[in-house]
N, C-alpha and C. Protein backbone atom coordinates (compact mmCIF):
# COMPACT_ATOMS: atom_id res chain seq x y z
N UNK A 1 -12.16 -25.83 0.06
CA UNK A 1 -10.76 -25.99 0.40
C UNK A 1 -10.65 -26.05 1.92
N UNK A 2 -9.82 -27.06 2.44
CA UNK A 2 -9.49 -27.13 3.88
C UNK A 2 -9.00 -26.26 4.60
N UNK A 3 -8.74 -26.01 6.24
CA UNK A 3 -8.20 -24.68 6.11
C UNK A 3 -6.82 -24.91 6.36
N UNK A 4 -6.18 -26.43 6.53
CA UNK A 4 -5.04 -26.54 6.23
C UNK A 4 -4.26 -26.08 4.81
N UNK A 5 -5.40 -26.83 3.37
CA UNK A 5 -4.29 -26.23 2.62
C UNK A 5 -5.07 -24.92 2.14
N UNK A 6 -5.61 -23.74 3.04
CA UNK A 6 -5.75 -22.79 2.74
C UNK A 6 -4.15 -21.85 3.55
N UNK A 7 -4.28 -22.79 4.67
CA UNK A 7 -3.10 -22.14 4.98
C UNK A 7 -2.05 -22.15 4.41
N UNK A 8 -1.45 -23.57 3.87
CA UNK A 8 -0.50 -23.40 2.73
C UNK A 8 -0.16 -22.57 1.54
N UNK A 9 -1.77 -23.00 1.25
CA UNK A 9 -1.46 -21.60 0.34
C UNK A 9 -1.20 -19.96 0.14
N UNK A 10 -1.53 -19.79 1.59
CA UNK A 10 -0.88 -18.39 1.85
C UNK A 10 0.24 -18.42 1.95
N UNK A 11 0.74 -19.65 2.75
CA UNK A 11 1.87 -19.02 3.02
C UNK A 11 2.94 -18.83 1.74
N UNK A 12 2.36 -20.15 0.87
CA UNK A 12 3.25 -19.94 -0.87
C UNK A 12 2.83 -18.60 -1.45
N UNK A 13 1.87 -17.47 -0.71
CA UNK A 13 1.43 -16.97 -1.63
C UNK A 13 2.25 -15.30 -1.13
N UNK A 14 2.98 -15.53 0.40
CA UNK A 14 3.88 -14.79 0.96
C UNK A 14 5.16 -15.13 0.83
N UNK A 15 5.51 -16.57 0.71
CA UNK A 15 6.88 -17.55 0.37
C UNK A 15 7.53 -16.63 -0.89
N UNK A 16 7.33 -17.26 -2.19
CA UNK A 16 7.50 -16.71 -3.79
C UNK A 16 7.73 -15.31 -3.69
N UNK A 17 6.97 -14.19 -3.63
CA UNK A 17 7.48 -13.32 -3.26
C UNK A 17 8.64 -12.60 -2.17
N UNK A 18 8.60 -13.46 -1.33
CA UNK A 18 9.97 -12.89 -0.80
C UNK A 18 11.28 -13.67 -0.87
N UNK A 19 10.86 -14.66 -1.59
CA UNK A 19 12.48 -15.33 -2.03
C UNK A 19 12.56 -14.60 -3.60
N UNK A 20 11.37 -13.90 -3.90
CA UNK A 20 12.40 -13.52 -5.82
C UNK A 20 12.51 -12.32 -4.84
N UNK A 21 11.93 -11.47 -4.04
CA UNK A 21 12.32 -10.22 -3.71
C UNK A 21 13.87 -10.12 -3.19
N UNK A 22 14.47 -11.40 -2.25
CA UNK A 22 15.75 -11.23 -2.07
C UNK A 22 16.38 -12.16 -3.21
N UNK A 23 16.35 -12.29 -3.78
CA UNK A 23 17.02 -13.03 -4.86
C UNK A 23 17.68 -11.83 -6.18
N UNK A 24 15.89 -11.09 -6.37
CA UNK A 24 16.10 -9.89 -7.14
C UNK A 24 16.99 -8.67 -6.40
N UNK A 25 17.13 -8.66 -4.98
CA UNK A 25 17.61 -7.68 -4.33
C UNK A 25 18.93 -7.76 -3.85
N UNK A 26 19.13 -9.12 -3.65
CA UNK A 26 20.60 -9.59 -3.47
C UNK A 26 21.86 -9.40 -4.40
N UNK A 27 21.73 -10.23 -5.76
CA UNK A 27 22.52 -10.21 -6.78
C UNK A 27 23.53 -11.08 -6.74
N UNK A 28 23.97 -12.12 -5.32
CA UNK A 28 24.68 -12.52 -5.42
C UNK A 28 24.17 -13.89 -5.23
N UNK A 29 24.69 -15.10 -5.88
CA UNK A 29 24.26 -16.08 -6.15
C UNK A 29 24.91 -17.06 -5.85
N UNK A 30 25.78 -17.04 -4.42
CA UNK A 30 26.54 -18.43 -3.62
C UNK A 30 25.91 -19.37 -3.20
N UNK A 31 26.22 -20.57 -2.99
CA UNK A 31 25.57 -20.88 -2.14
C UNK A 31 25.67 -20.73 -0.76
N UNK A 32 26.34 -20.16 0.00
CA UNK A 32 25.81 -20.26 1.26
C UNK A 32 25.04 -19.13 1.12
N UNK A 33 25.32 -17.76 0.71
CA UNK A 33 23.95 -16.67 0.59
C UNK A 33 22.79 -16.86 0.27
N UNK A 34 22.97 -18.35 -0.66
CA UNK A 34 21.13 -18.19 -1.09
C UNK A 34 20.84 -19.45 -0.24
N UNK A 35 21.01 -20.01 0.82
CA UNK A 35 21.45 -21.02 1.59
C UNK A 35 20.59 -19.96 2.48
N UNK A 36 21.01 -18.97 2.93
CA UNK A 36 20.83 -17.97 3.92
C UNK A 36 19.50 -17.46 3.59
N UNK A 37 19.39 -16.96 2.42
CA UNK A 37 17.99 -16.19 1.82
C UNK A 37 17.09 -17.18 2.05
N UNK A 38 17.31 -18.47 1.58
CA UNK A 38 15.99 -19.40 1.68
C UNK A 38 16.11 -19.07 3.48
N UNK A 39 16.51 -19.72 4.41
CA UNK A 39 16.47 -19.61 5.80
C UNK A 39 15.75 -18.36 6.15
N UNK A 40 16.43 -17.53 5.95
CA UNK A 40 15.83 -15.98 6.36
C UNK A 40 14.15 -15.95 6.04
N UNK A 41 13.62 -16.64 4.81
CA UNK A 41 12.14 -16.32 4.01
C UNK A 41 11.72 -17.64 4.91
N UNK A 42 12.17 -18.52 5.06
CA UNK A 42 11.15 -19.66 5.38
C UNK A 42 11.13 -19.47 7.28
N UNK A 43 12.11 -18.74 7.90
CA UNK A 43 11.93 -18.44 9.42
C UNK A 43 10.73 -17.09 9.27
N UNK A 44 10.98 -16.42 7.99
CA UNK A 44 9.68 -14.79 8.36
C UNK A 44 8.64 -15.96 8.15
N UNK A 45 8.21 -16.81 7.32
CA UNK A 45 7.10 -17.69 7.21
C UNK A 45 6.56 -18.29 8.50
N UNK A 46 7.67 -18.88 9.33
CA UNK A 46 7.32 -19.88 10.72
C UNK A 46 6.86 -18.60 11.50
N UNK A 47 7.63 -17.35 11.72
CA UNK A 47 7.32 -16.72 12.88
C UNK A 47 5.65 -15.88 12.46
N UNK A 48 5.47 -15.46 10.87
CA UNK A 48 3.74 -15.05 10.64
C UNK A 48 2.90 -16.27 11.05
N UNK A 49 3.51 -17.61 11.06
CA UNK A 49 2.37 -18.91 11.05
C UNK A 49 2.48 -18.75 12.98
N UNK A 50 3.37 -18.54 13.56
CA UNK A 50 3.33 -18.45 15.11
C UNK A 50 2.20 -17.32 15.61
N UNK A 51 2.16 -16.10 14.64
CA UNK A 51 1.65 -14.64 14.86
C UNK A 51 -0.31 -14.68 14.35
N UNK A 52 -0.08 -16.15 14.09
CA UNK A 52 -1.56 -16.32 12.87
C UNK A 52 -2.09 -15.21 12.19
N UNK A 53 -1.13 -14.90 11.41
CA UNK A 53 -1.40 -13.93 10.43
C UNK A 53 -2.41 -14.95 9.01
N UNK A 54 -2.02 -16.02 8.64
CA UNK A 54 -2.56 -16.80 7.91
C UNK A 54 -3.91 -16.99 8.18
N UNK A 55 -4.15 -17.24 9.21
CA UNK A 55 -5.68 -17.64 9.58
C UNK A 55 -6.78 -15.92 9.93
N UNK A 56 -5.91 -14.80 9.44
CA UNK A 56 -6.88 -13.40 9.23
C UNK A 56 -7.63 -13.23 7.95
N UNK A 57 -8.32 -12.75 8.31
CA UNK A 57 -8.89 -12.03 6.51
C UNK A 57 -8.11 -11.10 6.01
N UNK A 58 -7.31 -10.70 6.35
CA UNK A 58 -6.14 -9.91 5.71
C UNK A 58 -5.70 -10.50 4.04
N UNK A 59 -5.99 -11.57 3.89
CA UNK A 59 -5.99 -12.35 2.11
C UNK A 59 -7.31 -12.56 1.81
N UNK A 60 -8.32 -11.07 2.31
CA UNK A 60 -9.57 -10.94 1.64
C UNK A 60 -9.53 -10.19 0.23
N UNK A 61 -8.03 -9.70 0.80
CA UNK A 61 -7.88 -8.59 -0.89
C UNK A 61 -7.80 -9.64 -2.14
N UNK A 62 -8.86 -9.03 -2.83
CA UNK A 62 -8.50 -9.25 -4.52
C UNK A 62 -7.56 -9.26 -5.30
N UNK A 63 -6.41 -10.51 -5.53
CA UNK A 63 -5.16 -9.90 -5.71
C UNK A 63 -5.12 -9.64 -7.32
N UNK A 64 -6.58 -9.94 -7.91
CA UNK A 64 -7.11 -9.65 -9.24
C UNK A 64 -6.50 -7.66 -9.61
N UNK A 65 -7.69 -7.25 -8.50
CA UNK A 65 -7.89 -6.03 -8.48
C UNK A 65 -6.59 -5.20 -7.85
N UNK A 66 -5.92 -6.02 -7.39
CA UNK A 66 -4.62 -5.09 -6.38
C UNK A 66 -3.44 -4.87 -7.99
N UNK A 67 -3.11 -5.34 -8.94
CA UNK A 67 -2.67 -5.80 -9.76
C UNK A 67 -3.19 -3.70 -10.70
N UNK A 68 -4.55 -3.78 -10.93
CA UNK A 68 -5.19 -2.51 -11.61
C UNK A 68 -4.87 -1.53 -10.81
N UNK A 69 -5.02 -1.50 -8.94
CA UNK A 69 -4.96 -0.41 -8.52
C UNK A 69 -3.43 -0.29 -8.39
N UNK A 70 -2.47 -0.57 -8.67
CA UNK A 70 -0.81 -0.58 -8.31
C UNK A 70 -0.85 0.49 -9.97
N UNK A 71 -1.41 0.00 -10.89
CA UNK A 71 -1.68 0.60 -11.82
C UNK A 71 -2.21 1.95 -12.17
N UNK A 72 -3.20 2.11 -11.08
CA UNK A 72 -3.72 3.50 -10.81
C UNK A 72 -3.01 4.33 -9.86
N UNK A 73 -2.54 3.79 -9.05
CA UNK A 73 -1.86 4.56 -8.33
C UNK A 73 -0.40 5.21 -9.04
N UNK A 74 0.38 4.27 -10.02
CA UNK A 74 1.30 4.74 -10.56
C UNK A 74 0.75 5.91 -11.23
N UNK A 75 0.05 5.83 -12.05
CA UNK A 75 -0.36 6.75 -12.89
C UNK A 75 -0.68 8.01 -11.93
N UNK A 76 -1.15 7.85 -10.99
CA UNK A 76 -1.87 8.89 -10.10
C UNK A 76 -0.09 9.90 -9.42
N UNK A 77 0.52 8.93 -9.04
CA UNK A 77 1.53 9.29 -8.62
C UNK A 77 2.68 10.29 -9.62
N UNK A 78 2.79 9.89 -10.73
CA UNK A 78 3.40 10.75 -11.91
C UNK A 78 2.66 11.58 -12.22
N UNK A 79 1.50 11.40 -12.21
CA UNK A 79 0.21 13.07 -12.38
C UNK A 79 0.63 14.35 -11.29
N UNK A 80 0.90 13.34 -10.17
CA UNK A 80 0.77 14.60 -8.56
C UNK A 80 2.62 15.01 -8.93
N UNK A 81 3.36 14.11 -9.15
CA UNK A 81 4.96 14.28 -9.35
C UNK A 81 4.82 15.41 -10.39
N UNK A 82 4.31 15.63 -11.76
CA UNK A 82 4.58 16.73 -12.42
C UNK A 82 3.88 17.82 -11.68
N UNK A 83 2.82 17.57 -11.18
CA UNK A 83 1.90 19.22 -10.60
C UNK A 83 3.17 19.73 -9.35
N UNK A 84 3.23 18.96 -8.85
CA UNK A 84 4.29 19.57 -7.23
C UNK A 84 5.57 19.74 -8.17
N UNK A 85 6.28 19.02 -9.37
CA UNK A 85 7.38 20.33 -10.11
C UNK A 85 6.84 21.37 -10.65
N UNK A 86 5.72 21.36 -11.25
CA UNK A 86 5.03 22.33 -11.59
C UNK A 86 5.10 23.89 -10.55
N UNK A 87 4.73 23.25 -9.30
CA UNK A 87 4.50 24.14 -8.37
C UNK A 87 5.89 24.77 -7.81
N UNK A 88 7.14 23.72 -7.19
CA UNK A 88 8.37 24.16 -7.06
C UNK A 88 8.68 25.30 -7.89
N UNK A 89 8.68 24.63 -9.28
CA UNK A 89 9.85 25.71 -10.25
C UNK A 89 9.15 26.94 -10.72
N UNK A 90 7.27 27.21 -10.13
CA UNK A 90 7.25 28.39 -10.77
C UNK A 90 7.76 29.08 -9.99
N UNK A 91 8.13 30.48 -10.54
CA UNK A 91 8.41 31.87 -9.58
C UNK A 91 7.57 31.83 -8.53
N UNK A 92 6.21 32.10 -8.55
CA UNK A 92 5.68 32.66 -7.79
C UNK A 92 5.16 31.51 -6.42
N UNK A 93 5.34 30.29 -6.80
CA UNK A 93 5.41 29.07 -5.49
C UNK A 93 3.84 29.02 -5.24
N UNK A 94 2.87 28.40 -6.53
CA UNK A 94 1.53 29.04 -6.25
C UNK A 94 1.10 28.02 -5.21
N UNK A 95 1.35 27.22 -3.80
CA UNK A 95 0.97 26.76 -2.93
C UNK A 95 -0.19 27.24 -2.09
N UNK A 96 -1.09 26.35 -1.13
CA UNK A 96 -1.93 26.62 -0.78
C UNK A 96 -2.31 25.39 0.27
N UNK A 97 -1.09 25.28 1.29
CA UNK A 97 -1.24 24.30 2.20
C UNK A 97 -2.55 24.29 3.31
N UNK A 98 -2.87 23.16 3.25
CA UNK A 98 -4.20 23.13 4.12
C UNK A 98 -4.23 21.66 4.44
N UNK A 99 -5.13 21.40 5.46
CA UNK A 99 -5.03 20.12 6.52
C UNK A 99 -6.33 19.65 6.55
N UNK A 100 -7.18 18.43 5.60
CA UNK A 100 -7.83 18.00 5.91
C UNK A 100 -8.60 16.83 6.55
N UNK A 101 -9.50 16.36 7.15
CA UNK A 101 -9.96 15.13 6.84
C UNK A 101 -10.58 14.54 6.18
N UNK A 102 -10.34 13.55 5.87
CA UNK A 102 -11.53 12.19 4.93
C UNK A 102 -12.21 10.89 5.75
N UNK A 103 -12.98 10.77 5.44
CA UNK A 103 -13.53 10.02 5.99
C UNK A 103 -13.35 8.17 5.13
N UNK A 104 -12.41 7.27 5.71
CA UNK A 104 -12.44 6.50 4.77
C UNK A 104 -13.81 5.24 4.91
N UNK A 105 -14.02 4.82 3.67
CA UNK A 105 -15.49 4.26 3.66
C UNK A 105 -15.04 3.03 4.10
N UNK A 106 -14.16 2.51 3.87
CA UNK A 106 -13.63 1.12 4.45
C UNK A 106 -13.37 0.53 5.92
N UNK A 107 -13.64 -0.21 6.84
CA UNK A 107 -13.41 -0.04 8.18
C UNK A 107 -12.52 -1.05 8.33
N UNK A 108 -12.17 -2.03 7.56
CA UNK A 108 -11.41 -2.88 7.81
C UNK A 108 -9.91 -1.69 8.49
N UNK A 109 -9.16 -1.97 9.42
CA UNK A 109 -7.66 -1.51 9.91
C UNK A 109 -6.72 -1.60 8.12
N UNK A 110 -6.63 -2.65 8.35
CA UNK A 110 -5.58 -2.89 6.90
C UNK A 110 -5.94 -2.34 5.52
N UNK A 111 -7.27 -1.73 5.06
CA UNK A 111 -7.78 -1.00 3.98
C UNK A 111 -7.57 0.55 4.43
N UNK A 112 -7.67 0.54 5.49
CA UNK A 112 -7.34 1.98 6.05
C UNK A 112 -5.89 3.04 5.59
N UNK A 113 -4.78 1.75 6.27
CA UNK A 113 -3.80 1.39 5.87
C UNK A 113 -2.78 1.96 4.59
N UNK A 114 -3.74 1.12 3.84
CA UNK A 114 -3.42 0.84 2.46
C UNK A 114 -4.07 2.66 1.92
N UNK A 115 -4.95 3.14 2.43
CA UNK A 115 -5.12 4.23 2.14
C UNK A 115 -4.38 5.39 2.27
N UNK A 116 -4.05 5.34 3.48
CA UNK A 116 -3.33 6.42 4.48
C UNK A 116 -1.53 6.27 3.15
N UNK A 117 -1.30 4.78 3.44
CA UNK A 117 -0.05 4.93 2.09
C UNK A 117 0.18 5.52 0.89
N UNK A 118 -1.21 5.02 0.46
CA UNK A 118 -1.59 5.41 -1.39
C UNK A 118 -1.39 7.32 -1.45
N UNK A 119 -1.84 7.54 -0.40
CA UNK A 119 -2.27 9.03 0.11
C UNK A 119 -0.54 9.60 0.35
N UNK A 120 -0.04 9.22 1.10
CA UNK A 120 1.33 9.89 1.24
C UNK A 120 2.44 9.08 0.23
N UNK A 121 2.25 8.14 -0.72
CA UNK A 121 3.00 7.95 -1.65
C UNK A 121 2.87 8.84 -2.31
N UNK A 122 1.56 9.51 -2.85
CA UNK A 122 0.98 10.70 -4.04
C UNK A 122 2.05 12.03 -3.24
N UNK A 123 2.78 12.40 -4.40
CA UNK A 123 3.28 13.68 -3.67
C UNK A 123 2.54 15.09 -3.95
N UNK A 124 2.95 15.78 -2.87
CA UNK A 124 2.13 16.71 -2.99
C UNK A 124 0.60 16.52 -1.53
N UNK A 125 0.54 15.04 -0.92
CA UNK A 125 -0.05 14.96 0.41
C UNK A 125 0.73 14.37 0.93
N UNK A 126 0.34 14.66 2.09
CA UNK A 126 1.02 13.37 3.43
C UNK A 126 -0.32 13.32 4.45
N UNK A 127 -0.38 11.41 4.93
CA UNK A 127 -1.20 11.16 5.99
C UNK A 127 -0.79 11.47 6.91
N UNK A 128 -1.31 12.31 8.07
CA UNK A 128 -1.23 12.60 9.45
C UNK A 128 -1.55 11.62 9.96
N UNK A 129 -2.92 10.91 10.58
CA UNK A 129 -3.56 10.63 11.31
C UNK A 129 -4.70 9.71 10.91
N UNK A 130 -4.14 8.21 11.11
CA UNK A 130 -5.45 7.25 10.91
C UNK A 130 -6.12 7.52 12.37
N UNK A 131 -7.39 7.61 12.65
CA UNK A 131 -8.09 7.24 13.67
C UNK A 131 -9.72 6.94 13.47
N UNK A 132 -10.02 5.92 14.41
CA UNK A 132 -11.53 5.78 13.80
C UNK A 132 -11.92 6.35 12.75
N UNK A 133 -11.11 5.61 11.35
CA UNK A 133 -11.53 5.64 9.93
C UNK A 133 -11.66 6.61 9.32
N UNK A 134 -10.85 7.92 10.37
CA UNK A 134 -10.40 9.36 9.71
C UNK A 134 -9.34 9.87 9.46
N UNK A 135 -9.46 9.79 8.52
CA UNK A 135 -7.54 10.36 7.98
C UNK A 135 -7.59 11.42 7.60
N UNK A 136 -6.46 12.05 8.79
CA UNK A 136 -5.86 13.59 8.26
C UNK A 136 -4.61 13.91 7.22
N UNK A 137 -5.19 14.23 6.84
CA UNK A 137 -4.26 14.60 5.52
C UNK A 137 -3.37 16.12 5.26
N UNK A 138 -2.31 15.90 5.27
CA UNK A 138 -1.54 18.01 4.64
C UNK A 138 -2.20 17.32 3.20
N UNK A 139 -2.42 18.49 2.54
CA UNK A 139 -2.09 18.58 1.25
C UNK A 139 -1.32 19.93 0.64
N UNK A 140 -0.52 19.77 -0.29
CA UNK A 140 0.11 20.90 -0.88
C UNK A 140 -0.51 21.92 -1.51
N UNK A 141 -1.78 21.71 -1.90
CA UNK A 141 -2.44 22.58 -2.70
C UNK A 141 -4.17 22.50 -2.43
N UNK A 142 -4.74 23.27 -2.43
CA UNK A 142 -6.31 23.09 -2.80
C UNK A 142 -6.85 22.25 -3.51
N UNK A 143 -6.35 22.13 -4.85
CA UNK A 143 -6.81 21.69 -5.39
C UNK A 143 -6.41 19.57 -5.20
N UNK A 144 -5.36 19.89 -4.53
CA UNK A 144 -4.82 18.19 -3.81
C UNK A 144 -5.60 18.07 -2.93
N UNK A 145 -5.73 18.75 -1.81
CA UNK A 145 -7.47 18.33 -1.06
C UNK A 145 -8.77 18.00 -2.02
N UNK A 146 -9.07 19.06 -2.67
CA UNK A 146 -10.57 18.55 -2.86
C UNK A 146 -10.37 17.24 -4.19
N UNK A 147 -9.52 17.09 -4.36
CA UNK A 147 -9.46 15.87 -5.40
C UNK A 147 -9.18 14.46 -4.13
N UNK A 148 -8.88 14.63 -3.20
CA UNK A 148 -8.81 13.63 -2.44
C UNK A 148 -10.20 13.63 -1.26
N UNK A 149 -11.16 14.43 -1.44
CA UNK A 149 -11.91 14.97 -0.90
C UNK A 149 -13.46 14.42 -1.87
N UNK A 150 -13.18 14.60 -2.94
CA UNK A 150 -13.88 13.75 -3.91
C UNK A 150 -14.01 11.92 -3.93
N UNK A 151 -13.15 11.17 -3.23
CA UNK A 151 -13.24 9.87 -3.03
C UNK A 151 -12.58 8.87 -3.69
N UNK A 152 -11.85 9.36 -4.56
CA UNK A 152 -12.08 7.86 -5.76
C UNK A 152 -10.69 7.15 -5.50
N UNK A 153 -9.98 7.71 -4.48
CA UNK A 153 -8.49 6.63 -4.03
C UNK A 153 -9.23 5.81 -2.98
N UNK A 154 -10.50 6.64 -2.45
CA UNK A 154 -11.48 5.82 -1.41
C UNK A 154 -11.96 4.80 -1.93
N UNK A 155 -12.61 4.94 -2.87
CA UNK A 155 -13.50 4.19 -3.44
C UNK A 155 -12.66 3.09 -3.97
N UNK A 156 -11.75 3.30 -4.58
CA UNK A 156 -10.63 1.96 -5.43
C UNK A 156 -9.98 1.09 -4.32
N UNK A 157 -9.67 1.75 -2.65
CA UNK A 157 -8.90 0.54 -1.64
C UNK A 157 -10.69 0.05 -1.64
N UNK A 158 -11.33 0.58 -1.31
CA UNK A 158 -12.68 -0.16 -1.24
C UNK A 158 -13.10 -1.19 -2.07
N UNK A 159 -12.83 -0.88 -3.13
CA UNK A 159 -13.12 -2.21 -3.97
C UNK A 159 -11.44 -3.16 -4.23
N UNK A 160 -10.76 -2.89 -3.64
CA UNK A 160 -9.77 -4.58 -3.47
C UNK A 160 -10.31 -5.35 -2.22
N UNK A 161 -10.99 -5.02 -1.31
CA UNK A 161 -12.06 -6.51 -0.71
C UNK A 161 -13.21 -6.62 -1.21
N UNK A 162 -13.37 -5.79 -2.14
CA UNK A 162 -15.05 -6.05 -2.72
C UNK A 162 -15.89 -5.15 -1.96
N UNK A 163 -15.60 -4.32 -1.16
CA UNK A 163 -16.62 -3.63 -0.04
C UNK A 163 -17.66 -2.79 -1.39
């Protein structure tokens, strides 16, 4: 494939998504508003093609695999959501705040990223501190460190570029 229509195809592949995202987010269906929405999506398009965001490896991710981990992460996220009510509503508030680091295996910036998020979407942690591929982490509990301490939110951004 050329890297012209590789570029095209990113950009349809950032386009589609943000015209159903304001389309789905809007609700209103005039034409001059959706007159506006197309304008608004096709100027964020010109100003990433000015920024050469298109021509990064940043669309090295697997959008196979990004599809399973949105999947894991939900699941992961309603697991940590009942333990932290769990923890609120007992009496005794069995908490056990502590501050660690991880080391993420990925070096790409943007897998980093995507970690440091996955990590403070899960409630019950929050990312402190990306720096040279170390992320500090609160966690709410002990047992939320060493389960994030164990790897496997590491290991899953790792495998959406294939690393």
């Amino acid at each position: 494939m050329s890297t012209a229509s590789q570029t095209i195809t990113r950009m349809l592949v950032l386009l589609i998504p943000l015209v159903a995202a304001w389309l789905l987010w809007s609700g209103i269906y005039k034409p001059l508003l959706l007159g506006l929405g197309v304008f608004s999506c096709l100027l964020t398009i010109y100003i990433k093609h000015r920024m050469d965001y298109f021509a990064t490896d940043l669309f090295a991710v697997r959008y196979g695999r990004l599809l399973g981990y949105w999947l894991w992460l939900a699941k992961e996220v309603v697991k940590s959501s009942l333990d932290v009510a769990r923890i609120v509503l007992s009496p005794s508030l069995p908490i056990s705040p502590e501050v660690v680091k991880i080391k993420a295996s990925c070096e790409h910036p943007v897998d980093q990223a995507i970690l440091a998020n996955s990590i403070t979407l899960t409630p019950g942690t929050l990312a402190l501190d990306v720096h040279n591929g170390e992320i500090t982490v609160h966690a709410l509990t002990q047992a939320g460190a060493d389960e994030l301490k164990q790897g496997e939110m590491d290991q899953r951004v790792a495998a959406l570029r294939g690393n």
